[in-house]
Protein backbone atom coordinates (compact mmCIF):
# COMPACT_ATOMS: atom_id res chain seq x y z
CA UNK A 1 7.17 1.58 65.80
CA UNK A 2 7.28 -0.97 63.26
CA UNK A 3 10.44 -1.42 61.07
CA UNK A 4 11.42 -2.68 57.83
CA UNK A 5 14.64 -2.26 55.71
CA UNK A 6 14.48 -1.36 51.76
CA UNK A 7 17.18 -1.37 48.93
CA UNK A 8 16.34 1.10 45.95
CA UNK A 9 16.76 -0.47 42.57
CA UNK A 10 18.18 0.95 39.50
CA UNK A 11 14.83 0.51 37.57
CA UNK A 12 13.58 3.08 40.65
CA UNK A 13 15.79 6.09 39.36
CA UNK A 14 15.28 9.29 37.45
CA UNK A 15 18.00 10.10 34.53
CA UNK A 16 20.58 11.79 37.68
CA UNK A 17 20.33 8.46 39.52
CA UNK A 18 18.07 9.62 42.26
CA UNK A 19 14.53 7.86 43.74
CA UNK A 20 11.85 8.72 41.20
CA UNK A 21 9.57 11.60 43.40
CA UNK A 22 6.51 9.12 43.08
CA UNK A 23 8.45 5.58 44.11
CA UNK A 24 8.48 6.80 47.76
CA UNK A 25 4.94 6.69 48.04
CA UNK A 26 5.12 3.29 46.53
CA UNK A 27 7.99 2.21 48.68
CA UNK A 28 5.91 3.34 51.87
CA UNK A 29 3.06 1.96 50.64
CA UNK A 30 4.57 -1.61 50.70
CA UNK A 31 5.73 -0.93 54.08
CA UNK A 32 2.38 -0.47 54.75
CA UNK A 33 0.71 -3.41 53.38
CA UNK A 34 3.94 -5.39 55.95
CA UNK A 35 2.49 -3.27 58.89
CA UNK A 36 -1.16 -4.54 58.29
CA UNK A 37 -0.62 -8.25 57.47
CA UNK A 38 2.36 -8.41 60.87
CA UNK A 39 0.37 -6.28 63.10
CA UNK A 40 -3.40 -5.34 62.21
CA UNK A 41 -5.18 -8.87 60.82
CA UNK A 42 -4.30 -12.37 60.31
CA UNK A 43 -3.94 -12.64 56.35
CA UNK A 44 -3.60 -10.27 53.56
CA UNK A 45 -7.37 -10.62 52.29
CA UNK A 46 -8.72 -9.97 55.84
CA UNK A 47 -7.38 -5.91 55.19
CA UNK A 48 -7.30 -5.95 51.31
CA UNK A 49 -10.38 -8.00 50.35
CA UNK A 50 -12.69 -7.11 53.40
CA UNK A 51 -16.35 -7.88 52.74
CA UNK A 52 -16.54 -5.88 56.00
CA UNK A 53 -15.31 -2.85 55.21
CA UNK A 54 -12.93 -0.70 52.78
CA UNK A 55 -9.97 1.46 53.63
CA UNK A 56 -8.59 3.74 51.25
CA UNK A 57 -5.82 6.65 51.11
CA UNK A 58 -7.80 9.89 52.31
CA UNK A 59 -4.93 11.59 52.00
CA UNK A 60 -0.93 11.43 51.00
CA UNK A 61 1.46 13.59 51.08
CA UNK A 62 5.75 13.28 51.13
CA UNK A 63 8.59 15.66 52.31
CA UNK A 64 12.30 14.70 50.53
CA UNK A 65 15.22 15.74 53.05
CA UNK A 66 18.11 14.20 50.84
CA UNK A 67 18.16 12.29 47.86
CA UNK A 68 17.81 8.64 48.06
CA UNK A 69 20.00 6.68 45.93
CA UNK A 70 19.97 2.86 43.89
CA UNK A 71 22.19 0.29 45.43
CA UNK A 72 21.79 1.87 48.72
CA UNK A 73 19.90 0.83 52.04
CA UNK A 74 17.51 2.85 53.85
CA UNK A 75 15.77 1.70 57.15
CA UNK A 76 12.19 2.47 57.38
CA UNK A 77 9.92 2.96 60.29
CA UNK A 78 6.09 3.26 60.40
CA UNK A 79 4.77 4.89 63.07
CA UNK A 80 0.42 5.15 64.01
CA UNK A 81 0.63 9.17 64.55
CA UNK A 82 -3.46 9.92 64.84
CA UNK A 83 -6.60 7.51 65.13
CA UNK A 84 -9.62 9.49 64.90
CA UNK A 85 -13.06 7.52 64.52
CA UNK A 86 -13.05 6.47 61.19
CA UNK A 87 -9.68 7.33 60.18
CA UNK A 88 -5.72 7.27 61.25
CA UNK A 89 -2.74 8.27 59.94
CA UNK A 90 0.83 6.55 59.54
CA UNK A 91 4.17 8.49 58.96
CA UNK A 92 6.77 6.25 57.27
CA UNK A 93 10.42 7.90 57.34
CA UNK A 94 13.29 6.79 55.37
CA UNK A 95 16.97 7.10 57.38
CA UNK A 96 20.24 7.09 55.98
CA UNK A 97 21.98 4.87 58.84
CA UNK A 98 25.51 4.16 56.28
CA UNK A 99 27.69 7.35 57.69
CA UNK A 100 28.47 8.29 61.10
CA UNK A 101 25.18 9.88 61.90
CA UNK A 102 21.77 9.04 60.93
CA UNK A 103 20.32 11.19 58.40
CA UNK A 104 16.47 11.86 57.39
CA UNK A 105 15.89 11.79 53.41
CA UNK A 106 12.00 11.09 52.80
CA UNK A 107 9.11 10.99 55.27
CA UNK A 108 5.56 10.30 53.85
CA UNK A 109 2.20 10.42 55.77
CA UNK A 110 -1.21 8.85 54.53
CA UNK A 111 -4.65 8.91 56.14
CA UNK A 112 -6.32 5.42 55.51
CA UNK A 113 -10.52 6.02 56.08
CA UNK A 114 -12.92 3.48 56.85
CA UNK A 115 -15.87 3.04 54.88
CA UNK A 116 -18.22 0.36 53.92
CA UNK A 117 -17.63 -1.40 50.99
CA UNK A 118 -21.47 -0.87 49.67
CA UNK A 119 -21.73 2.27 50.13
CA UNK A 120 -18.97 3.71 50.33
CA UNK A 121 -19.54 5.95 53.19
CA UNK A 122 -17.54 6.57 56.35
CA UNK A 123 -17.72 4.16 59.17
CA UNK A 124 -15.87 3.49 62.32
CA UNK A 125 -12.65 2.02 62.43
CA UNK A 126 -13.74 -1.69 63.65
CA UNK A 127 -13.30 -2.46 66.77
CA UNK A 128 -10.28 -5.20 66.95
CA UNK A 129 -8.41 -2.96 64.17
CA UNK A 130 -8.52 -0.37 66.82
CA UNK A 131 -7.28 -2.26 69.54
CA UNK A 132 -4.05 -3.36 67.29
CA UNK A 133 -3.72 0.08 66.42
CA UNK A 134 -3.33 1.55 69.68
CA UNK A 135 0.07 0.21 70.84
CA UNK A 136 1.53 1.62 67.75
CA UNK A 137 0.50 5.27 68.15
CA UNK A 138 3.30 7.01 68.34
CA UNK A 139 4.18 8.40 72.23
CA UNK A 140 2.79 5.44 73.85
């Protein structure tokens, strides 16, 4: 599981002073981009500005538990949850950790695809991003 800790800012809030729906996706997505850079390549521009290959969102989707709130802290953990051939999936959750228990307010899941960057059309996860994906699928 790969970790990360995020503040929400004031300029992040709708008009009741609650995380703007759409900044979670964003917030995870930045999580993201920490996971690949730490864990799946050695620089930014080996994921981002592949001549190999391509990898965008297939598919997104988020679930709100609780409302998440500027000025507050929320630890976030990304977690590998499926790697099919071309694909794999990544749930990012958002915990409350500030009262006694822990408490669950946002979890989002996106499918990143492979495809080449000519054509693009699906192709197999490569081979060495596999491998560095493996130890973070979730269960193992």
């Amino acid at each position: 599981m790969f970790r990360r800790t995020v503040t929400i800012r004031f300029d992040e809030a709708d008009a009741r002073g609650v995380l703007f729906y759409g900044r979670v996706q964003a917030l995870a997505h930045r999580v993201f981009e920490d996971f690949v850079v730490s864990e799946l390549v050695d620089a930014w521009e080996d994921w981002f500005e592949s001549a190999a290959f391509v990898a965008p969102i297939k598919h997104a989707e988020a679930t709100f538990h609780r409302p998440m709130r500027p000025g507050h802290q929320y630890d976030v953990e990304l977690s590998v949850t499926k790697i099919g051939e071309s694909s794999f999936e990544v749930r990012t959750t958002f915990v409350d950790r500030a009262g006694a228990a822990p408490v669950l307010c946002a979890e989002a899941r996106i499918v990143k695809a492979f495809a080449d960057p000519a054509t693009w059309k699906k192709m197999p996860i490569p081979s060495a991003i596999r491998a560095r994906l493996l130890p973070h699928l979730a269960g193992e």
